[in-house]
PDB file of N, CA and C in Angstrom:
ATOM      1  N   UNK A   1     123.596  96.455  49.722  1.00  0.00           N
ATOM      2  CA  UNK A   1     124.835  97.026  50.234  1.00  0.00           C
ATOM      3  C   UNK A   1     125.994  96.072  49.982  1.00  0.00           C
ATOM      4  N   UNK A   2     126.974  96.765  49.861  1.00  0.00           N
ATOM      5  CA  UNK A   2     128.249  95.667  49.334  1.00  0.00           C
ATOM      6  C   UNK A   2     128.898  95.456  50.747  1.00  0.00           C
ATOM      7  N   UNK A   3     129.344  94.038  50.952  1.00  0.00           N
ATOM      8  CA  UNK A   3     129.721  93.650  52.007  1.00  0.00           C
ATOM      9  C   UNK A   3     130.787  92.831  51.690  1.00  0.00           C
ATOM     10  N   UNK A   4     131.601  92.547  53.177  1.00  0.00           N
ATOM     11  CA  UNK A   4     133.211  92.026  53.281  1.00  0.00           C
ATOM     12  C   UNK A   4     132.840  90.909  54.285  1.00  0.00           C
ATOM     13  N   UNK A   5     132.890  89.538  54.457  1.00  0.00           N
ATOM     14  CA  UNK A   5     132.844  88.445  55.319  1.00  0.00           C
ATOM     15  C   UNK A   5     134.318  88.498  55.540  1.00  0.00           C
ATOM     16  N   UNK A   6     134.831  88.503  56.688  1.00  0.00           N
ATOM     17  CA  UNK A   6     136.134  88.167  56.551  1.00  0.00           C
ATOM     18  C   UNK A   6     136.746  87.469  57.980  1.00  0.00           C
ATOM     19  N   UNK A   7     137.954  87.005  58.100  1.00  0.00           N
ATOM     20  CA  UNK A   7     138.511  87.060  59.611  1.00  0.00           C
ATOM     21  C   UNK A   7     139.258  87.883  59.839  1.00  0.00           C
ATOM     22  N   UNK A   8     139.573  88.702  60.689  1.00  0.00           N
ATOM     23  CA  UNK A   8     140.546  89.608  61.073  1.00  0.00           C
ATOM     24  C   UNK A   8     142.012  89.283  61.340  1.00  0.00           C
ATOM     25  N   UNK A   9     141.911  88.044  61.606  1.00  0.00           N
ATOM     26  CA  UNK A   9     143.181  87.280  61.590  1.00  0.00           C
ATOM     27  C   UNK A   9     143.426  86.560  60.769  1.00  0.00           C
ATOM     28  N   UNK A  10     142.973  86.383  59.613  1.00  0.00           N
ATOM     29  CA  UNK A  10     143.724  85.569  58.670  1.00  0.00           C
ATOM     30  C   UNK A  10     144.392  86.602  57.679  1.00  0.00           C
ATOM     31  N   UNK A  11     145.850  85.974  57.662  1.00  0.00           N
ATOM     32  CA  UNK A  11     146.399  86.529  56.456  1.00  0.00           C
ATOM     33  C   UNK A  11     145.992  86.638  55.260  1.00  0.00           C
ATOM     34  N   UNK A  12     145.292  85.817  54.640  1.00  0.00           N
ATOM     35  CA  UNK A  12     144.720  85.786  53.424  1.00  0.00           C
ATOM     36  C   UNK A  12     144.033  86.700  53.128  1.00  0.00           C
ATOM     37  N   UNK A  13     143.030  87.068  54.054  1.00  0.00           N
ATOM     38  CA  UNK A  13     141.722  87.538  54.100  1.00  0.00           C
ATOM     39  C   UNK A  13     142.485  89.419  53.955  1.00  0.00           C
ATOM     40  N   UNK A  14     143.574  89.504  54.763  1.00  0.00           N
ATOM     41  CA  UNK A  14     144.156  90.784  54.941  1.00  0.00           C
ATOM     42  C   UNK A  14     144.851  90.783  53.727  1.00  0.00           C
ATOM     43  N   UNK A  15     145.445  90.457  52.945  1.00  0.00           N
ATOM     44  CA  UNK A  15     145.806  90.466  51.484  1.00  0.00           C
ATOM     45  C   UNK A  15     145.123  90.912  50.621  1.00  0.00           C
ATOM     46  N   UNK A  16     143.890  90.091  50.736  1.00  0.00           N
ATOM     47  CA  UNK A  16     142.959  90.186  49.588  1.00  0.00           C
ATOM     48  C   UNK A  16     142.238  91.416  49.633  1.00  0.00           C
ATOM     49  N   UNK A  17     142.069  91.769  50.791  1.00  0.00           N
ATOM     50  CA  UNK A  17     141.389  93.301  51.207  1.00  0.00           C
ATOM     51  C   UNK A  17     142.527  94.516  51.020  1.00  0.00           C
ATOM     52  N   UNK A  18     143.607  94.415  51.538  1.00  0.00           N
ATOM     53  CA  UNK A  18     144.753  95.176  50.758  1.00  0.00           C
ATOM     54  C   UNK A  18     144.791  95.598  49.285  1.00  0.00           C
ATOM     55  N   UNK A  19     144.098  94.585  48.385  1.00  0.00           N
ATOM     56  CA  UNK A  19     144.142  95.089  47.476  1.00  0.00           C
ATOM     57  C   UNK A  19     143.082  95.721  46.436  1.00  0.00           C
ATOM     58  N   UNK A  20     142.171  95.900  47.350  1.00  0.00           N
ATOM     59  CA  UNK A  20     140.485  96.694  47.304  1.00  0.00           C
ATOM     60  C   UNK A  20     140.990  97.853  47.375  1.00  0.00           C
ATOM     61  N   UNK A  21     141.148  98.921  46.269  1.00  0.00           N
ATOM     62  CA  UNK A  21     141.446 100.547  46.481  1.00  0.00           C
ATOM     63  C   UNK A  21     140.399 101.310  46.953  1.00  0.00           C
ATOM     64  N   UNK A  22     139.248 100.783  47.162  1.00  0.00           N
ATOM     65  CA  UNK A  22     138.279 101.543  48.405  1.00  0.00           C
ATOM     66  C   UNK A  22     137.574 101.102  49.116  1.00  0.00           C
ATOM     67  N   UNK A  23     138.206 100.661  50.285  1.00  0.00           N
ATOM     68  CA  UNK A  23     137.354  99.399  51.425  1.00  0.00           C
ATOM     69  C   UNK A  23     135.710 100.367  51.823  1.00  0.00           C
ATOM     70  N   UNK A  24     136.298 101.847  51.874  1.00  0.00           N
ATOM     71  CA  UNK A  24     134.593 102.647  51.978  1.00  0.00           C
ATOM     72  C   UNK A  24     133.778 102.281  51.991  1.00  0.00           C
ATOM     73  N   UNK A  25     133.440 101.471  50.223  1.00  0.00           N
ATOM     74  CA  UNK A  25     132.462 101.461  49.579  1.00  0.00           C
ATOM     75  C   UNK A  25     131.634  99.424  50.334  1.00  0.00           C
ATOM     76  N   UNK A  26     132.243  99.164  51.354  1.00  0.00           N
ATOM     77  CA  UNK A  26     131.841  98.089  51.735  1.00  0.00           C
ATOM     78  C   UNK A  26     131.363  98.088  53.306  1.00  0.00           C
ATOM     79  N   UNK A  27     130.688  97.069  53.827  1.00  0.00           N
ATOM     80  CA  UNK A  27     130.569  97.049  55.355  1.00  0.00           C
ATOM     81  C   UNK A  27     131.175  95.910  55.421  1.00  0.00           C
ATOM     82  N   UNK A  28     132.214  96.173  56.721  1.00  0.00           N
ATOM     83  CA  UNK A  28     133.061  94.918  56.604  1.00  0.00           C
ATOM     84  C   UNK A  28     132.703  94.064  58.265  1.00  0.00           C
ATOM     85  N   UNK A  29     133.108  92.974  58.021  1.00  0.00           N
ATOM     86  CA  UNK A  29     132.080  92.351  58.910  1.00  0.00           C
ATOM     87  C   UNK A  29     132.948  90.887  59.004  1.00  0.00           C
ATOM     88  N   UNK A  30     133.675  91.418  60.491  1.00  0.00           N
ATOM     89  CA  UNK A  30     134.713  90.009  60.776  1.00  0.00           C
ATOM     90  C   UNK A  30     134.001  89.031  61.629  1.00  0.00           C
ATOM     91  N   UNK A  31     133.778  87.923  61.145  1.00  0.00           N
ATOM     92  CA  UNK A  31     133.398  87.041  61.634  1.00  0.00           C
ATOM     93  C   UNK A  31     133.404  86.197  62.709  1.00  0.00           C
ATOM     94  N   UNK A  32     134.671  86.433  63.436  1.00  0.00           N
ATOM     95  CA  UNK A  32     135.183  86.113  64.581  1.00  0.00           C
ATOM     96  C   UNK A  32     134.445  86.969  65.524  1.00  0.00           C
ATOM     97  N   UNK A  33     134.064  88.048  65.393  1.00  0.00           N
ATOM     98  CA  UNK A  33     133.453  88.950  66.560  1.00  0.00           C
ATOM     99  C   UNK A  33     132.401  89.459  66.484  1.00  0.00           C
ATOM    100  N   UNK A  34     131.683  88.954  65.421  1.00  0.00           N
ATOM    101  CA  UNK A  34     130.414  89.205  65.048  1.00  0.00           C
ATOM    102  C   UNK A  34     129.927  87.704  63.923  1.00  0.00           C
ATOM    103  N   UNK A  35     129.706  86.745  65.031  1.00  0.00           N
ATOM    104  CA  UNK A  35     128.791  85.801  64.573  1.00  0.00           C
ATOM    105  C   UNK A  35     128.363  85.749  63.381  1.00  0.00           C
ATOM    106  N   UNK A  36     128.161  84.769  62.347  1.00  0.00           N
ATOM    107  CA  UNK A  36     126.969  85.073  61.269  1.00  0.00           C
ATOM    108  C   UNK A  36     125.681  84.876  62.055  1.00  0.00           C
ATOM    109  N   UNK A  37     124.959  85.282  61.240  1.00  0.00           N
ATOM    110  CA  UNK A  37     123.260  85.292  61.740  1.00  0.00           C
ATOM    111  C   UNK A  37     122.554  84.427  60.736  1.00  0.00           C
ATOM    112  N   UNK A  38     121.259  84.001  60.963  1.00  0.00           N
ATOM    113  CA  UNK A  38     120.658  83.168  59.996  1.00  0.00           C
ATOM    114  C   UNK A  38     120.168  84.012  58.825  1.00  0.00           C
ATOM    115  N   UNK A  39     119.915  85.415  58.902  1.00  0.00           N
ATOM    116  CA  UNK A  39     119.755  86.389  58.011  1.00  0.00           C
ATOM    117  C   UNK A  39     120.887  86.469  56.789  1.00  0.00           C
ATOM    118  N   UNK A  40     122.172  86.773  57.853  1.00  0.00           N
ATOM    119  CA  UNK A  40     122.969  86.854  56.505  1.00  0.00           C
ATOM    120  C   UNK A  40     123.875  85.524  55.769  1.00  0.00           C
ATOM    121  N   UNK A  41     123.519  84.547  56.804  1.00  0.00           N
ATOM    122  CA  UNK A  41     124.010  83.035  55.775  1.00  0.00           C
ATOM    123  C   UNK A  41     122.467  82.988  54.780  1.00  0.00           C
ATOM    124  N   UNK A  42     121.458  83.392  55.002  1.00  0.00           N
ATOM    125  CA  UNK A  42     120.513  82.845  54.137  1.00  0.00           C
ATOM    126  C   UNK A  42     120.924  83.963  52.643  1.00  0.00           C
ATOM    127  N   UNK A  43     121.273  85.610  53.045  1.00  0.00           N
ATOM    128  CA  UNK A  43     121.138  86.465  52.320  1.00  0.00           C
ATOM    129  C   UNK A  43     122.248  85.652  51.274  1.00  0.00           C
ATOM    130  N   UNK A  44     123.426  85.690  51.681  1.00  0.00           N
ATOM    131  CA  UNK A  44     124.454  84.653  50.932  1.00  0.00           C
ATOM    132  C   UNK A  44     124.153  83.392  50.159  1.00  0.00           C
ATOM    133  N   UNK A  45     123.570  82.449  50.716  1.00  0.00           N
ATOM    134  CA  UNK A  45     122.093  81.716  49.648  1.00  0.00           C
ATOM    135  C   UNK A  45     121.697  82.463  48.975  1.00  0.00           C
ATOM    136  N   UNK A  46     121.347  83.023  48.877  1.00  0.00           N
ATOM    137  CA  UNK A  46     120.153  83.820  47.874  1.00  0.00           C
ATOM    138  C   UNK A  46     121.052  84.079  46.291  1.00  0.00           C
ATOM    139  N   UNK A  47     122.672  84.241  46.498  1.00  0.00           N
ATOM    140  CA  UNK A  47     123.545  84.652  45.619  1.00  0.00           C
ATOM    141  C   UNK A  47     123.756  83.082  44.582  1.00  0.00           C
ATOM    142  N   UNK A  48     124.199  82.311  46.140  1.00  0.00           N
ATOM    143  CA  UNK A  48     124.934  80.817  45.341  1.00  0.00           C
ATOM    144  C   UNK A  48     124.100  79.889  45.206  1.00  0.00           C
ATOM    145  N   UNK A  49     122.916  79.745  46.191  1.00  0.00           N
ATOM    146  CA  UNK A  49     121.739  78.728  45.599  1.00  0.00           C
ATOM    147  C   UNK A  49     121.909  77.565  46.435  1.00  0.00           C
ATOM    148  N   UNK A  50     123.696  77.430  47.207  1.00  0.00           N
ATOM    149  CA  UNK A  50     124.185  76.356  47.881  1.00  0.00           C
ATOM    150  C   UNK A  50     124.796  76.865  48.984  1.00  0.00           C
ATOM    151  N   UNK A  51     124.476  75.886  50.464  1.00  0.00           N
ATOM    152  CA  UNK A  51     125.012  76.743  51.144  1.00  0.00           C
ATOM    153  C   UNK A  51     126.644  75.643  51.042  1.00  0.00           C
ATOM    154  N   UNK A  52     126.285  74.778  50.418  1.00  0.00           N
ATOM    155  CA  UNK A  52     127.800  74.008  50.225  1.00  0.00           C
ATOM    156  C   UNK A  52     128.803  74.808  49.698  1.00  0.00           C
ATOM    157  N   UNK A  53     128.699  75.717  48.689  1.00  0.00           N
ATOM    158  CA  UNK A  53     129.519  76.764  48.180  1.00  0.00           C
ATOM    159  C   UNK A  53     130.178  77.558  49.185  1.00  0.00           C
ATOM    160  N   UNK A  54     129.366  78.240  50.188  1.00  0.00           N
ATOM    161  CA  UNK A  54     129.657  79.051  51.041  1.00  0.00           C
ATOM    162  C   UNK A  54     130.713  78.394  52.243  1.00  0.00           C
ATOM    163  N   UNK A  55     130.832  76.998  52.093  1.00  0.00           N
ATOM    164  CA  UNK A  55     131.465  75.978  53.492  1.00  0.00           C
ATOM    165  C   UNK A  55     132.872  75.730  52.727  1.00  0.00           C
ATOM    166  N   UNK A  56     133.650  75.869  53.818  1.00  0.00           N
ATOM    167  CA  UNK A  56     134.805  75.478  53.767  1.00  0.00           C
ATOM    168  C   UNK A  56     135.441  74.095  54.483  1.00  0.00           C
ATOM    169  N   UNK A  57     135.542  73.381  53.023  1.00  0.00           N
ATOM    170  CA  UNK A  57     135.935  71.857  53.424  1.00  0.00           C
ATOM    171  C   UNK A  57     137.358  71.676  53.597  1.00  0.00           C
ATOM    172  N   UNK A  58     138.183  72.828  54.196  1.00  0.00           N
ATOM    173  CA  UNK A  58     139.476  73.261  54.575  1.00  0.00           C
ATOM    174  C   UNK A  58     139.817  73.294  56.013  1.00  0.00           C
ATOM    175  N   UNK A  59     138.766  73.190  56.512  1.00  0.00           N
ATOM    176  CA  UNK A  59     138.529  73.895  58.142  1.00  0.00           C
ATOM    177  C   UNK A  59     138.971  73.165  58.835  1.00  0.00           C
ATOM    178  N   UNK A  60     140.116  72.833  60.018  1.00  0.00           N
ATOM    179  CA  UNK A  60     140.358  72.139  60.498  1.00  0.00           C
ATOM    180  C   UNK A  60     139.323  71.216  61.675  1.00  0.00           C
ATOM    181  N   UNK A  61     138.313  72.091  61.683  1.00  0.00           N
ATOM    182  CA  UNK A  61     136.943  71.445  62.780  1.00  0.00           C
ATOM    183  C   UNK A  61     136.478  70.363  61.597  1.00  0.00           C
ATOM    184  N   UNK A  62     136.276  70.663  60.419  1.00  0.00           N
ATOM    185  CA  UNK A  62     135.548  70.093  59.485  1.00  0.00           C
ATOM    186  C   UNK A  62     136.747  68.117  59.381  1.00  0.00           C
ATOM    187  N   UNK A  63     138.011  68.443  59.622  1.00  0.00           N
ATOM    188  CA  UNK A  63     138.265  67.084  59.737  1.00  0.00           C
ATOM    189  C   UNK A  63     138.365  66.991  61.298  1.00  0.00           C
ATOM    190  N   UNK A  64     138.671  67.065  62.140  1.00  0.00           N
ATOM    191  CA  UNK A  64     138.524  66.822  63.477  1.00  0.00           C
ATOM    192  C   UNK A  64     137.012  66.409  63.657  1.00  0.00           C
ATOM    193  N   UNK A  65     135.947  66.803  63.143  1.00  0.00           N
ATOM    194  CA  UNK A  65     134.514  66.507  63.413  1.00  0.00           C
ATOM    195  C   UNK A  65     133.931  65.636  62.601  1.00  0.00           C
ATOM    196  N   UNK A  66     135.360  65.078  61.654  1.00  0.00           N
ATOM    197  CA  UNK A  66     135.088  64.058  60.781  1.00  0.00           C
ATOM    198  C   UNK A  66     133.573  64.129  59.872  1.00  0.00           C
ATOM    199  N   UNK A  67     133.678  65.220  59.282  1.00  0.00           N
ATOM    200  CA  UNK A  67     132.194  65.680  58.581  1.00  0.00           C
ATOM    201  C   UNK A  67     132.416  65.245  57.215  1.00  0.00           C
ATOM    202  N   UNK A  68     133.559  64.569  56.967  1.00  0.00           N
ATOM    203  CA  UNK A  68     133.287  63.973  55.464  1.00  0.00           C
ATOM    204  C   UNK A  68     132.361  63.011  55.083  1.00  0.00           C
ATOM    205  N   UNK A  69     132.873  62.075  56.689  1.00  0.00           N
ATOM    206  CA  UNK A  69     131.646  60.896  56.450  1.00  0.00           C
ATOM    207  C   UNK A  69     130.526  61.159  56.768  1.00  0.00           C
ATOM    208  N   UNK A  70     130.550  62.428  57.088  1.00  0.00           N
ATOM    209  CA  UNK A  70     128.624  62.839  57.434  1.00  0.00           C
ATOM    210  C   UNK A  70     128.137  63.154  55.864  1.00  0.00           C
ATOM    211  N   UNK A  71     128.548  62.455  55.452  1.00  0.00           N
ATOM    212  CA  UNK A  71     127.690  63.435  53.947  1.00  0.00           C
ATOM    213  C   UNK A  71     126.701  64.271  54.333  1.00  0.00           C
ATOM    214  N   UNK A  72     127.104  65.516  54.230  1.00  0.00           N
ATOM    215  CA  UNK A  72     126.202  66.742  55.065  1.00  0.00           C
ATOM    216  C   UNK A  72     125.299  67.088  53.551  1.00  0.00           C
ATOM    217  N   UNK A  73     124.164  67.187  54.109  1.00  0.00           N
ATOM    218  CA  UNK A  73     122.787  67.588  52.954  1.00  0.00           C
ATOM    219  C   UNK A  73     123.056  69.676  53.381  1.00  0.00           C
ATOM    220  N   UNK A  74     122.274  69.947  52.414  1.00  0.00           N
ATOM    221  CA  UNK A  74     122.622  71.617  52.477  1.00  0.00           C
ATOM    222  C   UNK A  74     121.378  72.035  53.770  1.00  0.00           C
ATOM    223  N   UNK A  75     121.153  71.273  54.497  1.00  0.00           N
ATOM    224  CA  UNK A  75     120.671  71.507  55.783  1.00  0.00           C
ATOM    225  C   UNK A  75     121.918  71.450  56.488  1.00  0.00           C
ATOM    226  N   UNK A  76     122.509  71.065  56.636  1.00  0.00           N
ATOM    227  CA  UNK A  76     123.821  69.999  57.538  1.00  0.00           C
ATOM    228  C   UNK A  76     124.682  71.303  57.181  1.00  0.00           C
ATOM    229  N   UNK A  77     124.765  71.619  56.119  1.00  0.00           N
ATOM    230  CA  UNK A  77     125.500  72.914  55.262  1.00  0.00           C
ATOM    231  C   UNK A  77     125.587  74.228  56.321  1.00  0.00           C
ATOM    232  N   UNK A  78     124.309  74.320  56.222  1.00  0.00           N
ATOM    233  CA  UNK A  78     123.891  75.588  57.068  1.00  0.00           C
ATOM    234  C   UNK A  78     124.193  75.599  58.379  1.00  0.00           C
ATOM    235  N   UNK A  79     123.848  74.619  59.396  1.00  0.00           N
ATOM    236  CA  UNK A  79     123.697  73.831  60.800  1.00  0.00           C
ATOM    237  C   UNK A  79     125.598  74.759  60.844  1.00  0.00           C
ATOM    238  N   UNK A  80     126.432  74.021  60.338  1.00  0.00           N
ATOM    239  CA  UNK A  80     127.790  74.401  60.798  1.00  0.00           C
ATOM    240  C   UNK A  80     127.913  75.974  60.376  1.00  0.00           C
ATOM    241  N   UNK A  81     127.379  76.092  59.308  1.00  0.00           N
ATOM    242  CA  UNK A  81     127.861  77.552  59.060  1.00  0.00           C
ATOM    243  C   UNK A  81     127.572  78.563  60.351  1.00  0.00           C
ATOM    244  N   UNK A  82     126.284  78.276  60.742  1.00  0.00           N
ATOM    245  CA  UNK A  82     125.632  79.361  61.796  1.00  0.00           C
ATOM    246  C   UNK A  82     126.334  78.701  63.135  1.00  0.00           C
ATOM    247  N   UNK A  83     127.225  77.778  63.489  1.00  0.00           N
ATOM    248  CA  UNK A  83     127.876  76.955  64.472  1.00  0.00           C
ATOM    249  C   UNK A  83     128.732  78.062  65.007  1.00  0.00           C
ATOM    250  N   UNK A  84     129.687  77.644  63.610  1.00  0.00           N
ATOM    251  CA  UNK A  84     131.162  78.101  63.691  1.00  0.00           C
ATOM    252  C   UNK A  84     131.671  79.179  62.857  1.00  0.00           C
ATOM    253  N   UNK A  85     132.179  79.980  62.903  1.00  0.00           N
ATOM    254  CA  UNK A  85     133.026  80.684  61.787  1.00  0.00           C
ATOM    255  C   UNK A  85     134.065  80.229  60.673  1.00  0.00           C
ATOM    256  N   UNK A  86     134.369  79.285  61.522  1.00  0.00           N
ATOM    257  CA  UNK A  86     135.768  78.748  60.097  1.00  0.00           C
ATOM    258  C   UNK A  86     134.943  77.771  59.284  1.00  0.00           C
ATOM    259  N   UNK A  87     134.046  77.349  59.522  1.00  0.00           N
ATOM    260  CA  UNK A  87     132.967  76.791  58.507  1.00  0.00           C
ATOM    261  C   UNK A  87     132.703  77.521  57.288  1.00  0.00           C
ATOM    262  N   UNK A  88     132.973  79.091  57.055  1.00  0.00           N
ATOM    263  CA  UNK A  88     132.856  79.754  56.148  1.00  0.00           C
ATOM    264  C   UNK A  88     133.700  79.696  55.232  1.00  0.00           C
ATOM    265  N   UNK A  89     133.908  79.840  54.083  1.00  0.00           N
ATOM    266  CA  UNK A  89     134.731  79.809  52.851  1.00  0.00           C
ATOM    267  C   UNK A  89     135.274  81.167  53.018  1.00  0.00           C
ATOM    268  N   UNK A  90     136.322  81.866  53.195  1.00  0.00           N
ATOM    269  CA  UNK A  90     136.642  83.481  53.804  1.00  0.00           C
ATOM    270  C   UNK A  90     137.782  83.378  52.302  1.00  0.00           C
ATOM    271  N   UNK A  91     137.717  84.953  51.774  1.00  0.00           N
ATOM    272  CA  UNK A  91     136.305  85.824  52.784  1.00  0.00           C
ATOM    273  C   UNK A  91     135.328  85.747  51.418  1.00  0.00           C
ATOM    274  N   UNK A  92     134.035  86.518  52.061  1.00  0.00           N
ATOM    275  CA  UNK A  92     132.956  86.438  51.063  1.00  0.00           C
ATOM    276  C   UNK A  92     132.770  88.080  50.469  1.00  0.00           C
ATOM    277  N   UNK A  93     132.988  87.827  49.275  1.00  0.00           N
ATOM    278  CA  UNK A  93     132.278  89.932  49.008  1.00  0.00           C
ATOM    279  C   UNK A  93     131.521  89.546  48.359  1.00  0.00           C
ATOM    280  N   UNK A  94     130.212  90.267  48.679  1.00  0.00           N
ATOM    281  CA  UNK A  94     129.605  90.972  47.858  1.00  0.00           C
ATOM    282  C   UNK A  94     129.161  91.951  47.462  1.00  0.00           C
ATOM    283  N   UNK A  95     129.441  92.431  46.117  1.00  0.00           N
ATOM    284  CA  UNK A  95     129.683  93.534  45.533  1.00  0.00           C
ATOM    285  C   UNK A  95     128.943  93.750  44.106  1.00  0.00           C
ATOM    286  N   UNK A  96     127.857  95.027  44.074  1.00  0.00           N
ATOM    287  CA  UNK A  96     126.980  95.539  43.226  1.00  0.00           C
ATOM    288  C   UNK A  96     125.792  93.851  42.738  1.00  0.00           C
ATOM    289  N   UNK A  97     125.903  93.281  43.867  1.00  0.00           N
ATOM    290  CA  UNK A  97     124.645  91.868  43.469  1.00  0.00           C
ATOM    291  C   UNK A  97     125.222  90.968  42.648  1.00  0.00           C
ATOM    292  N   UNK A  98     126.704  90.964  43.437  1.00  0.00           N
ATOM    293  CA  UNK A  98     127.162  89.661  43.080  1.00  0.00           C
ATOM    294  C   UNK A  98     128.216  88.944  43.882  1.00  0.00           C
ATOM    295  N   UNK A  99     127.943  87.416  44.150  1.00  0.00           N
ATOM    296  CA  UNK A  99     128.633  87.339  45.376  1.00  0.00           C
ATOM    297  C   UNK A  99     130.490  86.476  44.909  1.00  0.00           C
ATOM    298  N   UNK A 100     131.100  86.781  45.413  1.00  0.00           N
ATOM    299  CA  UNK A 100     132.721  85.966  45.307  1.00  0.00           C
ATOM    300  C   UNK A 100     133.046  85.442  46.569  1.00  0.00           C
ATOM    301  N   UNK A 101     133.301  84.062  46.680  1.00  0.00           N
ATOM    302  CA  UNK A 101     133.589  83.346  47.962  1.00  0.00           C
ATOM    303  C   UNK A 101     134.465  82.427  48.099  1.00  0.00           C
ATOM    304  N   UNK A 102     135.599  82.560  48.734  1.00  0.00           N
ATOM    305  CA  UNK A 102     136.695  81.832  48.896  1.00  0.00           C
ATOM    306  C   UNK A 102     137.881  82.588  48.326  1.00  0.00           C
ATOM    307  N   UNK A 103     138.945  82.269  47.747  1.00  0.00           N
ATOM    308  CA  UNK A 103     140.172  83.149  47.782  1.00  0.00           C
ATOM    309  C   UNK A 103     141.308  82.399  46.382  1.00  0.00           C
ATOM    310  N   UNK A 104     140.196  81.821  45.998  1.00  0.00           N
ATOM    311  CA  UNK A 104     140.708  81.270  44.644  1.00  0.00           C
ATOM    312  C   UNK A 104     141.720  82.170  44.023  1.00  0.00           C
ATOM    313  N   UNK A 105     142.614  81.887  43.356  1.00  0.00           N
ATOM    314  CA  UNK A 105     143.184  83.061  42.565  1.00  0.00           C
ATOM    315  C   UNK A 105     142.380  83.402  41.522  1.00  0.00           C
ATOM    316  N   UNK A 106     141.499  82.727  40.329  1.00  0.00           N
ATOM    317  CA  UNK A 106     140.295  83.178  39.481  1.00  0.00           C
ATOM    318  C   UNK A 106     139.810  83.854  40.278  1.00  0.00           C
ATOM    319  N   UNK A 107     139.200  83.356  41.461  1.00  0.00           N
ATOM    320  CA  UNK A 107     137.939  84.104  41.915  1.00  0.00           C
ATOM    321  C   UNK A 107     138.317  85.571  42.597  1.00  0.00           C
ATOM    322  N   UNK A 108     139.719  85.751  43.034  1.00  0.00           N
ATOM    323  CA  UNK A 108     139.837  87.185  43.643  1.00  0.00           C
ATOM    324  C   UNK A 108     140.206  87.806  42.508  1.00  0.00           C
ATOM    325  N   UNK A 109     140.923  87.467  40.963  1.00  0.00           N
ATOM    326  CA  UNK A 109     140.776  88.028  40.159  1.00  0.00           C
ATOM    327  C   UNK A 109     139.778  88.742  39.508  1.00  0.00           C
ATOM    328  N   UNK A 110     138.903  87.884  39.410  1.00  0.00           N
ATOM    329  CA  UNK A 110     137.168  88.211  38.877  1.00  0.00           C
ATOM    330  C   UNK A 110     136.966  89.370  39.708  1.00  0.00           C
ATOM    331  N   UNK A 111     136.924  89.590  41.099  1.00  0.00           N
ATOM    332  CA  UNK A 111     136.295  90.212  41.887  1.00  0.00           C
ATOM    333  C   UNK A 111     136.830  91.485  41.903  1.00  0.00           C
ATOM    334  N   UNK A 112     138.694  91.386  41.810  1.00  0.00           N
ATOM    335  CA  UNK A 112     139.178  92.930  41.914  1.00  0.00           C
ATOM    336  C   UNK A 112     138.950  93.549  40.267  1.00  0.00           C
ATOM    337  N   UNK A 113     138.725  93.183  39.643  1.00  0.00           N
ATOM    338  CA  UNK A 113     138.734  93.209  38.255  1.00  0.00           C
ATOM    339  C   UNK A 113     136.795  94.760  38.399  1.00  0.00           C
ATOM    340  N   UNK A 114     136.691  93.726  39.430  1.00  0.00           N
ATOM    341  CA  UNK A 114     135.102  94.289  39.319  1.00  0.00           C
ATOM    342  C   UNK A 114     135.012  95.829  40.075  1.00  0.00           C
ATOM    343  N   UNK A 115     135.244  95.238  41.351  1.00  0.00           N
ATOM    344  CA  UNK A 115     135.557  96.086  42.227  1.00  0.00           C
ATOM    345  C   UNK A 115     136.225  97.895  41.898  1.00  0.00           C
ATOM    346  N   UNK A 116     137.465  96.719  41.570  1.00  0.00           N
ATOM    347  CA  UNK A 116     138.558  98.369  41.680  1.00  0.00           C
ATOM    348  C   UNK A 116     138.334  98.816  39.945  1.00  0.00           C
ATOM    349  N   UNK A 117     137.360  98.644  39.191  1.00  0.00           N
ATOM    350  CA  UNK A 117     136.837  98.871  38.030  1.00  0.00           C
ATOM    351  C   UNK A 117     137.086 100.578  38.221  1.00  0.00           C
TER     352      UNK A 117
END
């Protein structure tokens, strides 16, 4: 199933979905009010191979919790992801078995390119 990781409050995240001409075809799934689960951070592994990919080294917890000097192993990866929400790289789609994560300008290119195909 094609799915939307997102926050409901981030602007970004509402941009980038703005410009999906059929949100329908997705289950969208804000993160703020619905937890990740260990199911779907692992299902998200399964795409990138890393859960370092999936983490956002942007997060303001991530310097407040001073996790640089933790050199976090992709155990350590996971541990925050299933913590917190802004630990996530937002937003995440995946779409027809393939995943896009973060808000790169390449990478939301790639994705609407696919998408609104």
């Amino acid at each position: 199933m094609n799915k939307i990781y997102y926050l409901s409050t981030c602007d970004t995240c509402k941009k980038i979905m703005n410009q999906i001409h059929d949100l329908s075809q997705f289950e969208l799934i804000d993160i703020k009010t619905n937890p990740l689960t260990e199911n779907q951070v692992d299902e998200m592994y399964a795409y990138t191979k890393s859960f370092e990919k999936l983490f956002s080294k942007r997060a303001q917890l991530y310097k407040q919790l001073n996790l640089k000097e933790a050199n976090l192993n992709e155990a350590g990866f996971k541990k925050y992801l299933l913590e917190h929400y802004t630990f996530l790289a937002r937003p995440v789609i995946i779409f027809n078995n393939e995943i896009f994560v973060g808000n790169s300008p390449k990478n939301i290119s790639a994705m609407l390119q696919k998408v609104n195909a």
